[in-house]
PDB file of N, CA and C in Angstrom:
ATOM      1  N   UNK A   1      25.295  20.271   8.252  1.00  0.00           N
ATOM      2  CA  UNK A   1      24.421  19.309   7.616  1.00  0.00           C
ATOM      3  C   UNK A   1      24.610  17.931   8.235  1.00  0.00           C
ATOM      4  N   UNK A   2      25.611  17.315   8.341  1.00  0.00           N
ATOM      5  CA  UNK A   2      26.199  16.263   8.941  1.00  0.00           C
ATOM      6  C   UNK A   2      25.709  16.546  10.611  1.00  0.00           C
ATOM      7  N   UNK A   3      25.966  17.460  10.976  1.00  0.00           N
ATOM      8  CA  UNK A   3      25.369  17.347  12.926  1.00  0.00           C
ATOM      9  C   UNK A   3      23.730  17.341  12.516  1.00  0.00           C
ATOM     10  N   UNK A   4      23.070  17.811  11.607  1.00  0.00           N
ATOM     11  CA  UNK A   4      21.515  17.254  11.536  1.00  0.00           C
ATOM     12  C   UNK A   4      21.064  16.363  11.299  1.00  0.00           C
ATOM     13  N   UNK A   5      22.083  15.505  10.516  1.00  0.00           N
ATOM     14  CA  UNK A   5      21.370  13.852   9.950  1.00  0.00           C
ATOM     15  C   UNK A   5      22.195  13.073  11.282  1.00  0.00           C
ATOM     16  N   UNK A   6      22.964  13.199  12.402  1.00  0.00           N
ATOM     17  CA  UNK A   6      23.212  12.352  13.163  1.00  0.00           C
ATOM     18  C   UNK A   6      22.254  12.791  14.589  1.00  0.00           C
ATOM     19  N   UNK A   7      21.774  14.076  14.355  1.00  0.00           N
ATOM     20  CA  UNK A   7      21.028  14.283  15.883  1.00  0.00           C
ATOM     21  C   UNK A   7      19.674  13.641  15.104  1.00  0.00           C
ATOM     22  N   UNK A   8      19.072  13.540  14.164  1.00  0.00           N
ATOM     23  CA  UNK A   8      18.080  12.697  13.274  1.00  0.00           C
ATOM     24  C   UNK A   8      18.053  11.648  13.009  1.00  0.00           C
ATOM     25  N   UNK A   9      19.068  11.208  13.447  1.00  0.00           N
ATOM     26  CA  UNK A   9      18.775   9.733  12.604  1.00  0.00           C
ATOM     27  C   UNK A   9      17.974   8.557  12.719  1.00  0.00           C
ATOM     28  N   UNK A  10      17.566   8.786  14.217  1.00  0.00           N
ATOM     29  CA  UNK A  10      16.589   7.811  14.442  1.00  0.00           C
ATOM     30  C   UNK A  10      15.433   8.161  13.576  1.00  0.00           C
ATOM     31  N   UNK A  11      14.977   9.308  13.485  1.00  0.00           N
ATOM     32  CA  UNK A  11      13.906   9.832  13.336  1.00  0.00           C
ATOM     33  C   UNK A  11      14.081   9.388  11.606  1.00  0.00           C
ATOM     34  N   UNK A  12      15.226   9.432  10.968  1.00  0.00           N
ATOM     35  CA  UNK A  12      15.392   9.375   9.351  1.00  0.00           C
ATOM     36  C   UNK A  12      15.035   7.521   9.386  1.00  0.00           C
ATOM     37  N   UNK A  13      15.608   7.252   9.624  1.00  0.00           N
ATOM     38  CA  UNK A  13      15.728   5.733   9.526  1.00  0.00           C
ATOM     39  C   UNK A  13      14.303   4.614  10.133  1.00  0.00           C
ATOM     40  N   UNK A  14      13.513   5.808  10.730  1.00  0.00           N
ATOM     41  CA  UNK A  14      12.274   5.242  11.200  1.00  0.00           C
ATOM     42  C   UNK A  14      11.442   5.852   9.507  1.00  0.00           C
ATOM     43  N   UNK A  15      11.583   6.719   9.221  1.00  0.00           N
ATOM     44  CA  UNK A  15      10.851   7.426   8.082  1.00  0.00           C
ATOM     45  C   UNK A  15      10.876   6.897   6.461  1.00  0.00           C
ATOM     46  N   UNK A  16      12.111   6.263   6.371  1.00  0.00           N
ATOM     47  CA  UNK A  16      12.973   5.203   5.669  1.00  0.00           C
ATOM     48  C   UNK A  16      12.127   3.793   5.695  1.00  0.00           C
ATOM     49  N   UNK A  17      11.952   3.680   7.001  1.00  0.00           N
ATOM     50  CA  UNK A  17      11.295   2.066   6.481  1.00  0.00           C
ATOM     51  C   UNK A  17       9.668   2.332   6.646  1.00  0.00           C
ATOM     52  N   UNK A  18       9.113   3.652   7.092  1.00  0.00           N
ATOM     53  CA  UNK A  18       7.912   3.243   6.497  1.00  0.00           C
ATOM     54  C   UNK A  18       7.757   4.084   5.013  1.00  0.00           C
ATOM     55  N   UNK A  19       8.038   4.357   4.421  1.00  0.00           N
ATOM     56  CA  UNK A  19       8.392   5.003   3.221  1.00  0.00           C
ATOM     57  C   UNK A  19       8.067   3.335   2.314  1.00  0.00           C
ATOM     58  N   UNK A  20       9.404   2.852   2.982  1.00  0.00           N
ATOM     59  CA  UNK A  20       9.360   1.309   2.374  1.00  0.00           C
ATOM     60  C   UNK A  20       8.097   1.077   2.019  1.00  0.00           C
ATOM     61  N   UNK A  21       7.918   0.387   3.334  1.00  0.00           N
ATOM     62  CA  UNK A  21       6.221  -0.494   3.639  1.00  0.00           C
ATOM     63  C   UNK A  21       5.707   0.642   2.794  1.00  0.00           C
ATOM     64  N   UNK A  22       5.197   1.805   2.722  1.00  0.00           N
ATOM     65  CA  UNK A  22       3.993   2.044   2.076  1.00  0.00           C
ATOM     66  C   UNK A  22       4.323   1.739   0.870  1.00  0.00           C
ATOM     67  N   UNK A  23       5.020   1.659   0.019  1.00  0.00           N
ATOM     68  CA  UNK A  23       5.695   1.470  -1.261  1.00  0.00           C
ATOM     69  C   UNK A  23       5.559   0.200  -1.291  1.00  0.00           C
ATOM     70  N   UNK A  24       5.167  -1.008  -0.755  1.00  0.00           N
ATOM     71  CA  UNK A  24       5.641  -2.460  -0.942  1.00  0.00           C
ATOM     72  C   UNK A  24       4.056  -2.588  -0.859  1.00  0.00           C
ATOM     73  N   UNK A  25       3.181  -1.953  -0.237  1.00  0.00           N
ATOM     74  CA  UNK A  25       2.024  -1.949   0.241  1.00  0.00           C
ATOM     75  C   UNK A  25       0.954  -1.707  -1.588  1.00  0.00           C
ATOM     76  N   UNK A  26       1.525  -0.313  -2.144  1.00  0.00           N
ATOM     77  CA  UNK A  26       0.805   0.152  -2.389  1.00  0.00           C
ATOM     78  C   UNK A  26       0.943  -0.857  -4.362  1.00  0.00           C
ATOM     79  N   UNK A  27       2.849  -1.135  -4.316  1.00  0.00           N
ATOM     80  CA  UNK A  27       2.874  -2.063  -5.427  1.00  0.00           C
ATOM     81  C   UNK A  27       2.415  -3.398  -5.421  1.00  0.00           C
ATOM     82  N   UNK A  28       2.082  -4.178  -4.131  1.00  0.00           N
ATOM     83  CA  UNK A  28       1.093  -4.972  -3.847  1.00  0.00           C
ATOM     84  C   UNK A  28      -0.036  -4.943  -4.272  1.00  0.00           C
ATOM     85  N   UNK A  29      -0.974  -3.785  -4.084  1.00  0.00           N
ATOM     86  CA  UNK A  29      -2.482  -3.817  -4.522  1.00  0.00           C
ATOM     87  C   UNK A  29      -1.696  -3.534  -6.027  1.00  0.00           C
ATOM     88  N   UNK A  30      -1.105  -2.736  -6.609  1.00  0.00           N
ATOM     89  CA  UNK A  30      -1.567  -2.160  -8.072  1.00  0.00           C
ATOM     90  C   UNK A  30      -1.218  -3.826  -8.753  1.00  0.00           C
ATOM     91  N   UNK A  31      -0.342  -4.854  -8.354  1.00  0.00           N
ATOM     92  CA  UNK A  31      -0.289  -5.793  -9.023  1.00  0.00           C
ATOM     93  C   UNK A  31      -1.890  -7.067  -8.688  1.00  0.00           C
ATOM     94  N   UNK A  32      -2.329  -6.528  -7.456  1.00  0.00           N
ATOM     95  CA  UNK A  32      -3.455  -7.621  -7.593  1.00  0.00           C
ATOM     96  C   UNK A  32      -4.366  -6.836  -8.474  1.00  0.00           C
ATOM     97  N   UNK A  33      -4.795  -5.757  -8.651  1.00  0.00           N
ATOM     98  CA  UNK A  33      -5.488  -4.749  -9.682  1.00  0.00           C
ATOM     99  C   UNK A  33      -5.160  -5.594 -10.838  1.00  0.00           C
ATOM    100  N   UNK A  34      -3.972  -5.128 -11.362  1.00  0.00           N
ATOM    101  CA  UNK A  34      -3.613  -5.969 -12.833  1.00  0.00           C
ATOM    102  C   UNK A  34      -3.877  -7.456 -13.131  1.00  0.00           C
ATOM    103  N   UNK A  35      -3.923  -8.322 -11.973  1.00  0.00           N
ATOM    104  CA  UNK A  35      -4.720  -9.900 -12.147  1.00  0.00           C
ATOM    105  C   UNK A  35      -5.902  -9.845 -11.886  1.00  0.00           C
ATOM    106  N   UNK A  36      -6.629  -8.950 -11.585  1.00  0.00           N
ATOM    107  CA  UNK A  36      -8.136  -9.193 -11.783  1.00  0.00           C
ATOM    108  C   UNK A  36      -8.924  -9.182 -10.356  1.00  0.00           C
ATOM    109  N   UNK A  37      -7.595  -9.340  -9.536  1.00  0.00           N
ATOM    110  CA  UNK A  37      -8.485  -9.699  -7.992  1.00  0.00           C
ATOM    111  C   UNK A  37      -8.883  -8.259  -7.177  1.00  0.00           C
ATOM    112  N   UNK A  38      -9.312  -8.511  -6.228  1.00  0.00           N
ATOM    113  CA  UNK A  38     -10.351  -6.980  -5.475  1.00  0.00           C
ATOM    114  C   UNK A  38      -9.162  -6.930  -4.495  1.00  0.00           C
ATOM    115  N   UNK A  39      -9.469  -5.940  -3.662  1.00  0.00           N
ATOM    116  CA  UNK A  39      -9.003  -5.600  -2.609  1.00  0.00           C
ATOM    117  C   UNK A  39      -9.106  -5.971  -1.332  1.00  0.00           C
ATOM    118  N   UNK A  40     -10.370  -6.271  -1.588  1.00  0.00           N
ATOM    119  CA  UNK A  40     -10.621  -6.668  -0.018  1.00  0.00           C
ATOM    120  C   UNK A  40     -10.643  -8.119   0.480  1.00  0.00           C
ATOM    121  N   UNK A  41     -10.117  -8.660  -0.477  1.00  0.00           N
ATOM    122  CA  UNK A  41      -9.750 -10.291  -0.752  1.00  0.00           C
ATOM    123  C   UNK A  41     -10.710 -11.345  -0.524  1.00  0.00           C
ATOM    124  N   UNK A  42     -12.004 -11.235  -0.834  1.00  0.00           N
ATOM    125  CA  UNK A  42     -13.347 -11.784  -0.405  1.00  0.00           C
ATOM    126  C   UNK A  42     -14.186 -11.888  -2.435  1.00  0.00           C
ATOM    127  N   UNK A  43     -14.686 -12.410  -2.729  1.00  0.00           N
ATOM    128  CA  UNK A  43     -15.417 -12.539  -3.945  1.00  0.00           C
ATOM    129  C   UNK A  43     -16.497 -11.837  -4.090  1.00  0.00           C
ATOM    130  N   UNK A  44     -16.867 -11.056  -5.131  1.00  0.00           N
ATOM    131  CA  UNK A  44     -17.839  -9.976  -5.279  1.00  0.00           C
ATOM    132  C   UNK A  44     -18.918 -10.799  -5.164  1.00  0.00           C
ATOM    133  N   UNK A  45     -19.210 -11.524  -4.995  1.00  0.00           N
ATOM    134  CA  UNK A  45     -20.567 -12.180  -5.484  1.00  0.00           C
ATOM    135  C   UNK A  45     -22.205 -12.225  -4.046  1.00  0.00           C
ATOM    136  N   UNK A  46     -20.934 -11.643  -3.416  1.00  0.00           N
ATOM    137  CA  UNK A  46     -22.183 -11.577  -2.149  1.00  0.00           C
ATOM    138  C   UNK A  46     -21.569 -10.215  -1.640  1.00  0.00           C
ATOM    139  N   UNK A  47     -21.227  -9.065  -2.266  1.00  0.00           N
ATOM    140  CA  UNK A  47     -20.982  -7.946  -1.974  1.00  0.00           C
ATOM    141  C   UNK A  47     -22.172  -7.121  -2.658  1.00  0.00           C
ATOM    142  N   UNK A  48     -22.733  -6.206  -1.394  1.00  0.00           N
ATOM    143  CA  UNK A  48     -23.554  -5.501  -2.329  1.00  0.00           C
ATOM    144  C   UNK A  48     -23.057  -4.428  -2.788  1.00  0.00           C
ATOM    145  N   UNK A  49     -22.174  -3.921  -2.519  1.00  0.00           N
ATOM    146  CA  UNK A  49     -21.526  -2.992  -3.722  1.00  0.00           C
ATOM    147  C   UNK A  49     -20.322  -2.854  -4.489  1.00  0.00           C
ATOM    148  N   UNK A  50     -21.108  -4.539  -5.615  1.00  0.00           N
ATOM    149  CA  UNK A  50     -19.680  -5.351  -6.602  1.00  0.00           C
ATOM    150  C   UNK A  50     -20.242  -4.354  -7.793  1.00  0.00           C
ATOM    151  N   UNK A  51     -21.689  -3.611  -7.964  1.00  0.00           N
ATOM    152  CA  UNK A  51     -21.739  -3.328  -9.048  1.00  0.00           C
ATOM    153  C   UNK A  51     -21.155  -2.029  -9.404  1.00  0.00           C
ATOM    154  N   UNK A  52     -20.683  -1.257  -7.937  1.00  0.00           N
ATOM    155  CA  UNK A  52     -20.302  -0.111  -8.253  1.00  0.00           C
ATOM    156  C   UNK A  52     -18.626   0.260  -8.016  1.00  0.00           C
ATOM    157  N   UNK A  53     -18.223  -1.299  -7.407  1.00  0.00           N
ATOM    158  CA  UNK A  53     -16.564  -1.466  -6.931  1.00  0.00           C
ATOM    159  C   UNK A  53     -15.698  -1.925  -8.680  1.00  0.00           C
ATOM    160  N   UNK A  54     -16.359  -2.764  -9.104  1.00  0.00           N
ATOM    161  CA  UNK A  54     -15.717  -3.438 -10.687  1.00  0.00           C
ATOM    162  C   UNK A  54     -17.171  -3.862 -11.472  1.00  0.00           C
ATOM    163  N   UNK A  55     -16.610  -2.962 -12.815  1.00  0.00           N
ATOM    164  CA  UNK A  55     -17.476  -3.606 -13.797  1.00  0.00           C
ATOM    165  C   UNK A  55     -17.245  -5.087 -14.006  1.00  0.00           C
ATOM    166  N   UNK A  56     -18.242  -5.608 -14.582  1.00  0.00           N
ATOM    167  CA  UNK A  56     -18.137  -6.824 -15.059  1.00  0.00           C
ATOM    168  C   UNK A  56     -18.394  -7.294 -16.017  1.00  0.00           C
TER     169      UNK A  56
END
């Protein structure tokens, strides 16, 4: 077990930090969700599809 996580490890420790990032990524949007803001960081108001992205 130990000779597989050292002939791996690059490969673990690359997998490790994007694991991270997607996780930092994805609690990023769910907290702009919870304040009200969009995703695509632009104002619905000249989007033509604000009526079917967020009610209002």
């Amino acid at each position: 077990m130990i000779a597989f996580i050292l002939e791996n490890l690059g490969t673990i420790v690359v997998g490790a930090a994007l694991l991270v990032i997607v996780c930092l990524i994805i609690a990023n949007e769910i907290r702009r969700r919870k304040r009200g803001r969009s995703s695509c960081g632009c104002g619905c108001s000249g989007c033509p599809s604000a009526s079917v992205c967020r009610k209002q």
